[in-house]
C-alpha atoms as a PDB file:
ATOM      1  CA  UNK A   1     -31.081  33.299 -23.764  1.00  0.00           C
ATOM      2  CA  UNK A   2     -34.499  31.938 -25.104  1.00  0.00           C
ATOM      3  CA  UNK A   3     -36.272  28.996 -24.034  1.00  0.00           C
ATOM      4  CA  UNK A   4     -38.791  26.472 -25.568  1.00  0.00           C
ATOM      5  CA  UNK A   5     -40.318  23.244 -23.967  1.00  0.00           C
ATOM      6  CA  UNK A   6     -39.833  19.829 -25.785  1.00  0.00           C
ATOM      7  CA  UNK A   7     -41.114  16.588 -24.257  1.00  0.00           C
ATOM      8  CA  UNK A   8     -37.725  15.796 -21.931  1.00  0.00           C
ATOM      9  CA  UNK A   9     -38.088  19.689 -20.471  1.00  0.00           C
ATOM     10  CA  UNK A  10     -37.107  23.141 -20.511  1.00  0.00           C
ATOM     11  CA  UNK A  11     -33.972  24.039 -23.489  1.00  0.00           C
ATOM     12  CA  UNK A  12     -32.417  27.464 -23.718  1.00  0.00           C
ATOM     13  CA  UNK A  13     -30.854  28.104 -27.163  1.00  0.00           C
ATOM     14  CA  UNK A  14     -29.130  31.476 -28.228  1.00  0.00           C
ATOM     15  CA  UNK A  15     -29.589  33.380 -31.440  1.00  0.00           C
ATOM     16  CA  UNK A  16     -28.296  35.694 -33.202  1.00  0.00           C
ATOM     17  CA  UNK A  17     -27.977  37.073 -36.636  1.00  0.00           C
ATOM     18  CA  UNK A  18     -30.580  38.125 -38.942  1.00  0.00           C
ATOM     19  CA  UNK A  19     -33.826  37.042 -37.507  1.00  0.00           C
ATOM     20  CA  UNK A  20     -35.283  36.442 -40.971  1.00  0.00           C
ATOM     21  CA  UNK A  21     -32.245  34.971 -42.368  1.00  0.00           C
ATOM     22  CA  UNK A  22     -32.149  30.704 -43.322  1.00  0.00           C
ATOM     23  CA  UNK A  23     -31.611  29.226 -40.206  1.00  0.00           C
ATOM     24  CA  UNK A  24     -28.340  27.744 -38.810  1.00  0.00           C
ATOM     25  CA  UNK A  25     -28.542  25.457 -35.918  1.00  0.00           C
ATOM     26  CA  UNK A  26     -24.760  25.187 -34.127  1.00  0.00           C
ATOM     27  CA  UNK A  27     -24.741  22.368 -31.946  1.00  0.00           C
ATOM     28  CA  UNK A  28     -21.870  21.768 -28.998  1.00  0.00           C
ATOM     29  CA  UNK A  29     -20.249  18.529 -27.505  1.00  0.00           C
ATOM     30  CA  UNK A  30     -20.517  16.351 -24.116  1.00  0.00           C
ATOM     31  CA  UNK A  31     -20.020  18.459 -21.385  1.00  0.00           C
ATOM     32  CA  UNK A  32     -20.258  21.754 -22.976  1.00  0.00           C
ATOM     33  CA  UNK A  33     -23.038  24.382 -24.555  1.00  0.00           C
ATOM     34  CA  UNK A  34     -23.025  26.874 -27.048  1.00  0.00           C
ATOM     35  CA  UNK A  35     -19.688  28.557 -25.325  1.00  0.00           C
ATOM     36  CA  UNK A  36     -18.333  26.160 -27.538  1.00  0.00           C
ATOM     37  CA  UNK A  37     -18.876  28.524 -30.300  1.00  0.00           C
ATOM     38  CA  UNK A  38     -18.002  31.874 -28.968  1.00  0.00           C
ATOM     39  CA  UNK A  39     -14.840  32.275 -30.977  1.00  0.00           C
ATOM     40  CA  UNK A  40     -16.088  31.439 -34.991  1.00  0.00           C
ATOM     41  CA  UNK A  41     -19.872  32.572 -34.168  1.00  0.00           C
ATOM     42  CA  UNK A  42     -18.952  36.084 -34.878  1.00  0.00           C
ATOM     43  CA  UNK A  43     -16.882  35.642 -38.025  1.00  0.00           C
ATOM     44  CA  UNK A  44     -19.788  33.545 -39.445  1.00  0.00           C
ATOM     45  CA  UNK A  45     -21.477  35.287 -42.480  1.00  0.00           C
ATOM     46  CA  UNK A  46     -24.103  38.031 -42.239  1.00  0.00           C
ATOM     47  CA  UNK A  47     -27.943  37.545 -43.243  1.00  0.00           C
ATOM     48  CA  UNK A  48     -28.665  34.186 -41.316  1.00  0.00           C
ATOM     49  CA  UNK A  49     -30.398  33.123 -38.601  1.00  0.00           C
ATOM     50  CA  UNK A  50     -27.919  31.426 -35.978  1.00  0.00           C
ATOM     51  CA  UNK A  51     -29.599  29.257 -33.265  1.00  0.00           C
ATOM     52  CA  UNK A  52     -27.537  27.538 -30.475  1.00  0.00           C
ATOM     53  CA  UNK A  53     -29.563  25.106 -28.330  1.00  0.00           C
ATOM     54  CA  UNK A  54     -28.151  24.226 -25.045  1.00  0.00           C
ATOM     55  CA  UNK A  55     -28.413  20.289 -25.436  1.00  0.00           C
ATOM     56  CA  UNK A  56     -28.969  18.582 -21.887  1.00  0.00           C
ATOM     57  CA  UNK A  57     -25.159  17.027 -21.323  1.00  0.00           C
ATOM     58  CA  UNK A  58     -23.658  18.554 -18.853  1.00  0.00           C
ATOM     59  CA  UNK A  59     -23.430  21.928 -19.755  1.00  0.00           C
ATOM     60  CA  UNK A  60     -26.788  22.551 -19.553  1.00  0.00           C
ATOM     61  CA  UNK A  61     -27.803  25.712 -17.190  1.00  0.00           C
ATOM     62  CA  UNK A  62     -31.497  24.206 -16.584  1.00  0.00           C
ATOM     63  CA  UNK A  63     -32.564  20.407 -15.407  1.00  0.00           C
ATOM     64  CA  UNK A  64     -33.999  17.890 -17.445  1.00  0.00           C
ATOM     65  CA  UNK A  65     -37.729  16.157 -16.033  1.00  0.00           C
ATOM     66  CA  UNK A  66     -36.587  13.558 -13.937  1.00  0.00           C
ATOM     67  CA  UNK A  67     -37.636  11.027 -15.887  1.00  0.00           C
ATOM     68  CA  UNK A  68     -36.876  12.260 -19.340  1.00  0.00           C
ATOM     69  CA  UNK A  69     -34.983   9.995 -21.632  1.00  0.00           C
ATOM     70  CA  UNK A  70     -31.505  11.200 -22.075  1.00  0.00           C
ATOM     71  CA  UNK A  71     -29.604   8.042 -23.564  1.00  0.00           C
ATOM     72  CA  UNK A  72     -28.407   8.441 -27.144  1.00  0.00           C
ATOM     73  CA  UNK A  73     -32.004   7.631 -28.584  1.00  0.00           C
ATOM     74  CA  UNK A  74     -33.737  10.425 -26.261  1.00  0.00           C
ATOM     75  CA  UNK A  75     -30.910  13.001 -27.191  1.00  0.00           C
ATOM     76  CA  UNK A  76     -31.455  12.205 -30.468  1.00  0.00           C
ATOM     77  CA  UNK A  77     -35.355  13.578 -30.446  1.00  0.00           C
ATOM     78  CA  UNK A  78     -34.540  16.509 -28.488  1.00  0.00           C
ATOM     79  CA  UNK A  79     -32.831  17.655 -31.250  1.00  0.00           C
ATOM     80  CA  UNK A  80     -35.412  16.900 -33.148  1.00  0.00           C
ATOM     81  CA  UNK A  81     -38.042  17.853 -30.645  1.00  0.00           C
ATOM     82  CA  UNK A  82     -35.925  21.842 -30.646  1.00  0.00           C
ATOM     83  CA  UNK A  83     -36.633  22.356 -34.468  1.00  0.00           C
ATOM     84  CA  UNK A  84     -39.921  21.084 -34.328  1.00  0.00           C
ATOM     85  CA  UNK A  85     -40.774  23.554 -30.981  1.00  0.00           C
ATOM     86  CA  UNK A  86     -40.296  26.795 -33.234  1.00  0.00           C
ATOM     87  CA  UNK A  87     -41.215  25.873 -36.790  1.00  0.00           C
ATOM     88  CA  UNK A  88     -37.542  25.425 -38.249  1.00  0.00           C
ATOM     89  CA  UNK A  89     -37.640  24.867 -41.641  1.00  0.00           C
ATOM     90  CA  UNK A  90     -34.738  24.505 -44.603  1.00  0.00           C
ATOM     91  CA  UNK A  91     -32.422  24.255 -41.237  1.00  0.00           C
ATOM     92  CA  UNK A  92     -28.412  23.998 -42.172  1.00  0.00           C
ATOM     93  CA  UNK A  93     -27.564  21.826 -39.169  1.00  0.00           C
ATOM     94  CA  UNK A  94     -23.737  22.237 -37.864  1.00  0.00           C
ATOM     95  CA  UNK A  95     -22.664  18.700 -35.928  1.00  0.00           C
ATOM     96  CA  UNK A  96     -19.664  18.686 -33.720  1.00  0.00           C
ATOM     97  CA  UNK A  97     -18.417  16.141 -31.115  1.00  0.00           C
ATOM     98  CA  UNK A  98     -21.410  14.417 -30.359  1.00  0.00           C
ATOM     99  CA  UNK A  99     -22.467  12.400 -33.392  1.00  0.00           C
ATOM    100  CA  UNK A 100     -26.245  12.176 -31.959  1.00  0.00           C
ATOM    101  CA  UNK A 101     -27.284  13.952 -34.515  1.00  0.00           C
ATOM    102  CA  UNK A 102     -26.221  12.171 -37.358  1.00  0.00           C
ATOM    103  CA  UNK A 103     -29.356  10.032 -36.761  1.00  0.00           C
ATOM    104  CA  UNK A 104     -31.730  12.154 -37.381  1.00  0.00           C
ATOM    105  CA  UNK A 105     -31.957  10.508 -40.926  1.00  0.00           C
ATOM    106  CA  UNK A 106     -32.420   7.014 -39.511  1.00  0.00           C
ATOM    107  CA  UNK A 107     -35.401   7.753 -36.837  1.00  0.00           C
ATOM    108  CA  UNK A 108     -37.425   9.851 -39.977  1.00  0.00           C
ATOM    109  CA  UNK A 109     -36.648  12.902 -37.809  1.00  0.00           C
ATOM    110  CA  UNK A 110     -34.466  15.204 -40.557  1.00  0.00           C
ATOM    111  CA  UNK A 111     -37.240  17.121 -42.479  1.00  0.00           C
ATOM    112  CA  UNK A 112     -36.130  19.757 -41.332  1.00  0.00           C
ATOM    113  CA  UNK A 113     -32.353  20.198 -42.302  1.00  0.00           C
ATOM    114  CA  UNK A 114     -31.784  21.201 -45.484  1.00  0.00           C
ATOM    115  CA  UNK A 115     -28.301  21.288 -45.015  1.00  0.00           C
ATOM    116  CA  UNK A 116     -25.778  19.337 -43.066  1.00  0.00           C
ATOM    117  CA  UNK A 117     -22.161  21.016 -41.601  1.00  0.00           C
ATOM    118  CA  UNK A 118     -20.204  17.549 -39.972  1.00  0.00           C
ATOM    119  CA  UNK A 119     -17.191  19.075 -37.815  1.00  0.00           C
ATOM    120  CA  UNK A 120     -14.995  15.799 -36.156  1.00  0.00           C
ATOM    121  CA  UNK A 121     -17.827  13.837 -34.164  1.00  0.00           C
ATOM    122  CA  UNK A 122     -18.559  10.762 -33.125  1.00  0.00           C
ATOM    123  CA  UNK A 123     -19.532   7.981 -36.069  1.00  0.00           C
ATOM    124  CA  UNK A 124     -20.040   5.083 -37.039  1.00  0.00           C
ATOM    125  CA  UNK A 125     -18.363   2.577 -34.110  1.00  0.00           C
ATOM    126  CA  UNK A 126     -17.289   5.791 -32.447  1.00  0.00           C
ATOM    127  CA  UNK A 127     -19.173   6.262 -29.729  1.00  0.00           C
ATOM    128  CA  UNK A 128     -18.047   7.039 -27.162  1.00  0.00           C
ATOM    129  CA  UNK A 129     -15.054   8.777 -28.599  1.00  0.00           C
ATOM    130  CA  UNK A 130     -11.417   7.159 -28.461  1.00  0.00           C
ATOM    131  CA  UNK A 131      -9.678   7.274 -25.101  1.00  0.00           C
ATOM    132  CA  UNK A 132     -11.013  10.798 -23.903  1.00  0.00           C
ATOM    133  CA  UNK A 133     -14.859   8.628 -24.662  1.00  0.00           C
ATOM    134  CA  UNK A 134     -13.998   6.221 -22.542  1.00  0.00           C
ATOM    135  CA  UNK A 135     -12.272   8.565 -19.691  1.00  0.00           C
ATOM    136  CA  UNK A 136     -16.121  10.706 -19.880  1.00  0.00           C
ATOM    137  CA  UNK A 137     -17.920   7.714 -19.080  1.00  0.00           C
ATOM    138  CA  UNK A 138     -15.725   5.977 -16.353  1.00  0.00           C
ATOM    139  CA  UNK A 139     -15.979   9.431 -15.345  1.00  0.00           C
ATOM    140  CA  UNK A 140     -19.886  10.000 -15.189  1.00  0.00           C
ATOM    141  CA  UNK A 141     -20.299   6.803 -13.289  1.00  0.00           C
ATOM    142  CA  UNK A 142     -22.350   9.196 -11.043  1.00  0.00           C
ATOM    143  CA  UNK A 143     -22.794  12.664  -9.926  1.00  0.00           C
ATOM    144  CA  UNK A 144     -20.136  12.472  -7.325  1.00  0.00           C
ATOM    145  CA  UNK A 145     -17.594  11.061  -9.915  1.00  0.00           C
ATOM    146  CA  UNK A 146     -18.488  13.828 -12.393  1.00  0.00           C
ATOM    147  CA  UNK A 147     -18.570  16.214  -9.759  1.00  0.00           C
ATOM    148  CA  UNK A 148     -14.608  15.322  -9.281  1.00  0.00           C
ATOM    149  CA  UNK A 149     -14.008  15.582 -13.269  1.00  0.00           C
ATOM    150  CA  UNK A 150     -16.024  18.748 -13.854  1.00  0.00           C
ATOM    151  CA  UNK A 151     -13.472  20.482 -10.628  1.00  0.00           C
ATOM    152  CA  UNK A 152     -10.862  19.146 -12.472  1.00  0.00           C
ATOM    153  CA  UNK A 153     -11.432  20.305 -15.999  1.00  0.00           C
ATOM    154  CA  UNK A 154     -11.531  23.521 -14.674  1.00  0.00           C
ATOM    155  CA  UNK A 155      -8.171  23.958 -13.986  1.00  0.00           C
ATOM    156  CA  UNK A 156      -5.984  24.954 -16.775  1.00  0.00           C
ATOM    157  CA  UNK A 157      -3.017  22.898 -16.494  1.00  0.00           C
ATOM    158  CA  UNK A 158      -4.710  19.471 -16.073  1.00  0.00           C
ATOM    159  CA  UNK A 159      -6.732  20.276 -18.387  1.00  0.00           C
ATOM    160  CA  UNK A 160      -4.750  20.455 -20.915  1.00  0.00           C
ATOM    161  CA  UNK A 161      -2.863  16.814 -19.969  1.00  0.00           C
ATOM    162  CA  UNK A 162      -3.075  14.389 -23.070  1.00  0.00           C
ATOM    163  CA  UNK A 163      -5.852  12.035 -20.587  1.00  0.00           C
ATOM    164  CA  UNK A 164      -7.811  14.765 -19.723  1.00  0.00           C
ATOM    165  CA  UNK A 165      -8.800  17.518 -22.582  1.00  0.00           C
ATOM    166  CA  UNK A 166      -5.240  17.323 -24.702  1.00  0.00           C
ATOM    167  CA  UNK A 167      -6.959  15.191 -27.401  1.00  0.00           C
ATOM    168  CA  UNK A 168      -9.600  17.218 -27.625  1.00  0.00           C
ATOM    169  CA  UNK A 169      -8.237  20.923 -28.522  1.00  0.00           C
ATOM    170  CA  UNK A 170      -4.905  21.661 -29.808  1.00  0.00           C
ATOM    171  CA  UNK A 171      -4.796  24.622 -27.992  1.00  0.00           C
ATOM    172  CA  UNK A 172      -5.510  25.722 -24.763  1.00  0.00           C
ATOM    173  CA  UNK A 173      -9.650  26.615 -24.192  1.00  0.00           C
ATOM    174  CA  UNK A 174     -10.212  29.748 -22.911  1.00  0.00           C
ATOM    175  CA  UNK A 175     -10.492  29.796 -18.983  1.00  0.00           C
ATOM    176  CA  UNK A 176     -14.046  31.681 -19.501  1.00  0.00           C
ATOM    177  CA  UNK A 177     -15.445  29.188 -22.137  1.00  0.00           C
ATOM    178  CA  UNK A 178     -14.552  26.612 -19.436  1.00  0.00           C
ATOM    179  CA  UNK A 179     -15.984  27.852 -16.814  1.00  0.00           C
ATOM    180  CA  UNK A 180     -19.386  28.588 -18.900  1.00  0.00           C
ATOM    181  CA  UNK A 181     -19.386  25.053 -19.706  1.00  0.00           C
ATOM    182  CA  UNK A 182     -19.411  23.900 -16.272  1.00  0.00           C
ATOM    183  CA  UNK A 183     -20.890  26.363 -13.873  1.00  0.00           C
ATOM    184  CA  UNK A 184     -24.356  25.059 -13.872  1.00  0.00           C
ATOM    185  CA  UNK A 185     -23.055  21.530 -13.472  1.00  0.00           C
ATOM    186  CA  UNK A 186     -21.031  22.147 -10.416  1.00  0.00           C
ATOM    187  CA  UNK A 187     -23.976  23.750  -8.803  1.00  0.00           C
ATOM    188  CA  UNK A 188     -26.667  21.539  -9.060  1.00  0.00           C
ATOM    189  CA  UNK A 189     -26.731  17.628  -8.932  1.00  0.00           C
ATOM    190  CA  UNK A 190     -29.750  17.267 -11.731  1.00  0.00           C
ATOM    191  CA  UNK A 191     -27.424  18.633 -13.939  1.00  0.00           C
ATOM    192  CA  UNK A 192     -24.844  16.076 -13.414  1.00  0.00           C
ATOM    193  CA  UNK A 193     -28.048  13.493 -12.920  1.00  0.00           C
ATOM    194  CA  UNK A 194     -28.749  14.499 -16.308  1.00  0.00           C
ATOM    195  CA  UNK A 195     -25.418  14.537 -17.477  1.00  0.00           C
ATOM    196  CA  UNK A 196     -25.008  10.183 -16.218  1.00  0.00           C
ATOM    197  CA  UNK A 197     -28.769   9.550 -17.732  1.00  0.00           C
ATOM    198  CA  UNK A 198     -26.314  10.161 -21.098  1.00  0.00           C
ATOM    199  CA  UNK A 199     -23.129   8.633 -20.527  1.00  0.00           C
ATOM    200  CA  UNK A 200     -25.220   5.297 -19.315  1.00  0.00           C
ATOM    201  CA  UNK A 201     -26.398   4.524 -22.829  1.00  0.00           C
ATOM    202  CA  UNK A 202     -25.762   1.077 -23.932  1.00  0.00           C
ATOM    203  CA  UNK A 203     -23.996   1.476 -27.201  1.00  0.00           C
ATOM    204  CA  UNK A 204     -24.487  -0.962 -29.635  1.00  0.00           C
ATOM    205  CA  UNK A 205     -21.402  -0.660 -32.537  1.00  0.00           C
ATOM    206  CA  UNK A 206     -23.286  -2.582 -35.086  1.00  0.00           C
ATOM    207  CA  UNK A 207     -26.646  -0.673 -34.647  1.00  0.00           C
ATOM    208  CA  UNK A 208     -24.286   2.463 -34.818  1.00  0.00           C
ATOM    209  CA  UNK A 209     -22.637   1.912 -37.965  1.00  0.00           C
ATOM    210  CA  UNK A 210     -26.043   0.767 -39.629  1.00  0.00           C
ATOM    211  CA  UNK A 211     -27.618   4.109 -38.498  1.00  0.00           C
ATOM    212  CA  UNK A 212     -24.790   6.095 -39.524  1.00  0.00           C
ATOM    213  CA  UNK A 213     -25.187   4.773 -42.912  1.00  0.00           C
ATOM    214  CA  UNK A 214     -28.447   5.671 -43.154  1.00  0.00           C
ATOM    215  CA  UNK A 215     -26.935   9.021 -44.068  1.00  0.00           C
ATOM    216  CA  UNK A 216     -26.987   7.636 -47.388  1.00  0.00           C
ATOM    217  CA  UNK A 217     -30.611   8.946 -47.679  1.00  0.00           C
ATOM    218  CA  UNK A 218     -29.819  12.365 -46.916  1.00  0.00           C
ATOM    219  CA  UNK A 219     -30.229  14.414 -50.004  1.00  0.00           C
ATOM    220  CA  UNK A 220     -29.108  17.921 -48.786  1.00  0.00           C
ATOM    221  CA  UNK A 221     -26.240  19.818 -49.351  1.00  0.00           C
ATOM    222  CA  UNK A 222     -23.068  18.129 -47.029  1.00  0.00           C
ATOM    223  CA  UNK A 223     -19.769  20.065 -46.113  1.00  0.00           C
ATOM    224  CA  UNK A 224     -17.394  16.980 -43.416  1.00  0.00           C
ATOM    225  CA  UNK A 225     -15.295  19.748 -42.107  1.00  0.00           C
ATOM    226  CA  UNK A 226     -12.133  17.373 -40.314  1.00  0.00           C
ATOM    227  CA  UNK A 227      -9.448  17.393 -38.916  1.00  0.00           C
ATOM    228  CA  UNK A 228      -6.106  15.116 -38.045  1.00  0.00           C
ATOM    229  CA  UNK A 229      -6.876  14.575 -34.325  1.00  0.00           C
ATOM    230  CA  UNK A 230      -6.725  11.242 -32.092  1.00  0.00           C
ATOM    231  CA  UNK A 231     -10.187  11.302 -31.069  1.00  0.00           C
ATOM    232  CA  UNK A 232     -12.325  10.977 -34.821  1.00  0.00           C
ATOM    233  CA  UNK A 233     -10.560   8.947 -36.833  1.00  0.00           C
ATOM    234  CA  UNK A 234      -9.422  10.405 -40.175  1.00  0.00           C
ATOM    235  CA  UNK A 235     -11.054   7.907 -42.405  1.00  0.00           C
ATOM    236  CA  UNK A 236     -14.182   8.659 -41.113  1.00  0.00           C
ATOM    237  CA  UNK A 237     -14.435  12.088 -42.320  1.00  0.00           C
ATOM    238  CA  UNK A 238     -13.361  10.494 -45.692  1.00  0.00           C
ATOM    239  CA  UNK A 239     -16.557   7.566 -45.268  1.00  0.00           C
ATOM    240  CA  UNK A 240     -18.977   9.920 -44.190  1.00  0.00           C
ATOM    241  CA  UNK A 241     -18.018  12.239 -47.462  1.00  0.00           C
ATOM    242  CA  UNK A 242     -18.496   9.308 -49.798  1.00  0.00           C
ATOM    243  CA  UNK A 243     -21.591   8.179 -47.972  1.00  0.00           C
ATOM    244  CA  UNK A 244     -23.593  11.153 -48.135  1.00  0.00           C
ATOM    245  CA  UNK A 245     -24.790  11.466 -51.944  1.00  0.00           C
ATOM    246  CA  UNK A 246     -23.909  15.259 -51.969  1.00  0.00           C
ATOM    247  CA  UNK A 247     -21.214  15.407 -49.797  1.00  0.00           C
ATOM    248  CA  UNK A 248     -17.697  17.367 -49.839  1.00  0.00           C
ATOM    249  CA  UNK A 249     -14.762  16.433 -47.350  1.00  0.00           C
ATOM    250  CA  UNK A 250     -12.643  19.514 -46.312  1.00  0.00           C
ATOM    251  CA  UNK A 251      -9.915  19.652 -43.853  1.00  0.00           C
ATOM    252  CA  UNK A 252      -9.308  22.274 -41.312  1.00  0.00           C
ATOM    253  CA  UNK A 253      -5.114  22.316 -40.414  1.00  0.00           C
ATOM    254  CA  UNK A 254      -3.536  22.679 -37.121  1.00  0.00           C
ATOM    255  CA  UNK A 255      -6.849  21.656 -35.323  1.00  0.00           C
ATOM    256  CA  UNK A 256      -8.100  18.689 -33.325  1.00  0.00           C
ATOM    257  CA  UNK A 257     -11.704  18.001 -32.647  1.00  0.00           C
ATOM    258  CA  UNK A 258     -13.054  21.256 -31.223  1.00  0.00           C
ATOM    259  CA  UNK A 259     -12.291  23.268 -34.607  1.00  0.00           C
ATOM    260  CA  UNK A 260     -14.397  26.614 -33.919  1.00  0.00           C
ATOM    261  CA  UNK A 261     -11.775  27.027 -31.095  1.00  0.00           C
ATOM    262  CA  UNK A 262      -8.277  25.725 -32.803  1.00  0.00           C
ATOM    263  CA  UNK A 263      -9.251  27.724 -35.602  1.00  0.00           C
ATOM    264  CA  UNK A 264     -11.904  29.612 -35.521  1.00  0.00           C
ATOM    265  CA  UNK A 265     -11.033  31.668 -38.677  1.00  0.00           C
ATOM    266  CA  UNK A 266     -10.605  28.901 -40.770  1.00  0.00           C
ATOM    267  CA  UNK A 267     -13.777  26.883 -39.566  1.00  0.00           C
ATOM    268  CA  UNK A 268     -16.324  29.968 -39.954  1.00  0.00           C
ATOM    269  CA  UNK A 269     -14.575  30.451 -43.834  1.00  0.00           C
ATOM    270  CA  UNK A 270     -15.536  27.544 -44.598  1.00  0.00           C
ATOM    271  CA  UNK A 271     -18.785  27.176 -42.733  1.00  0.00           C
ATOM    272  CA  UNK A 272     -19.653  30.522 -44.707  1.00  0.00           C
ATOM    273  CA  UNK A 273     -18.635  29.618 -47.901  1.00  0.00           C
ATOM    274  CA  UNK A 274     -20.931  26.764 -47.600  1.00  0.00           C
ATOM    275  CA  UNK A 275     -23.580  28.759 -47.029  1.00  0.00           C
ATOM    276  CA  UNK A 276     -23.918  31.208 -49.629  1.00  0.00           C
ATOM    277  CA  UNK A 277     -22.361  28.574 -51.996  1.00  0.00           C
END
């Protein structure tokens, strides 16, 4: 893993690939890190540059500052903060789960991406995400409460229970992508500290939808790869299609939110077809 220092602290990110190939930024979900794509990462095309940053929420292997500003807003510019720290330019930038991203284009922070890949994430009024959302934050109350859910997502069976990670994957997550998302987290409180700076955001629905629709002013290239799942409602892949000026809506089957791991085949096909398209 490399590393690079933005204003909230220390972020590893992974890459591989060509080194001086158009750069592809994968981002992960709450609770996990670039594990997340292990499966579809090597059946992505040849001749670009892949970068995963480990995003400080929860499965983050090194602590935030203490007081670094890791609400929504503040996760928002440590995205932004990453492609500034090493010079990204004409970025594709791959969205999954956590919809921070997506406001990139409100804050003036998107100069960078060139390109935007939407997998099923949190938009518009979605945040957090339907009933496994609102299980995360009751959950992150503290670090002793996520403690208790991080010990309990690692085992397989109640895992996979419709309240605890059955909405989320379709099928069963490998054991070792698992524990890779929570290792860190289950060894060190400022992880977890880190991990309830996030989940204490105050989310505002109408100041949500208003910056999701600023999306509107994104003129790049869009693929909204979705899915049928109970988490990210289908119509909002469909919105987010029409909103974007140059966006296409595509559908990956048999797959719930965490695509690159339902269907990892189908998800780098047409993540790679977008690319050299």
């Amino acid at each position: 893993m490399k590393s690079v220092d933005v204003t909230a602290g220390t972020i590893e990110y992974r890459e591989e690939g060509d080194p001086s190939g158009p750069p592809v930024v994968l981002l992960h979900g709450l609770l996990m890190n670039d594990a997340q794509w292990n499966s579809a990462l090597p059946l992505l095309p040849p001749g670009f540059r892949y970068l995963l940053p480990v995003l400080p929420m929860g499965g983050h292997r090194i602590p935030m500052h203490e007081d670094a500003d890791l609400t929504l807003p503040g996760m928002v510019n440590v995205v932004a903060d990453f492609l500034d720290s090493i010079d990204l330019a004409d970025v594709t930038l791959v969205v999954t789960d956590w919809g921070g991203a997506l406001f990139l284009t409100d804050i003036g922070r998107d100069k960078r991406v060139a390109r935007l890949v939407i997998c099923p994430s949190e938009a518009f009024g979605n945040f957090p995400p339907g009933f496994p959302g609102k299980v995360a934050s009751l959950a992150s109350r503290n670090t002793l409460t996520v403690s208790l859910a991080m010990r309990q997502l690692k085992i397989g069976w109640l895992r996979r229970q419709w309240l605890m990670f059955g909405q989320m994957a379709k099928k069963p997550v490998p054991q070792a992508i698992v524990d890779k998302w929570l290792a860190s987290g289950l060894a060190d409180r400022r992880i977890r500290r880190d991990l309830v700076k996030y989940c204490r955001t105050r989310f505002d629905g109408n100041d949500l939808i208003r910056a999701t629709n600023r999306l509107a002013d994104f003129t790049g290239p869009a693929l909204v790869l979705w899915s049928e799942n109970p988490v990210m409602p289908a119509d909002h892949g469909d919105r987010l299609a029409a909103l974007l000026p140059h966006g296409q809506l595509r559908q990956v089957e048999d797959a719930y939110v965490l695509v690159m791991l339902d269907q990892p085949e189908q998800t780098a096909r047409e993540i790679g077809a977008f690319l050299v398209g």
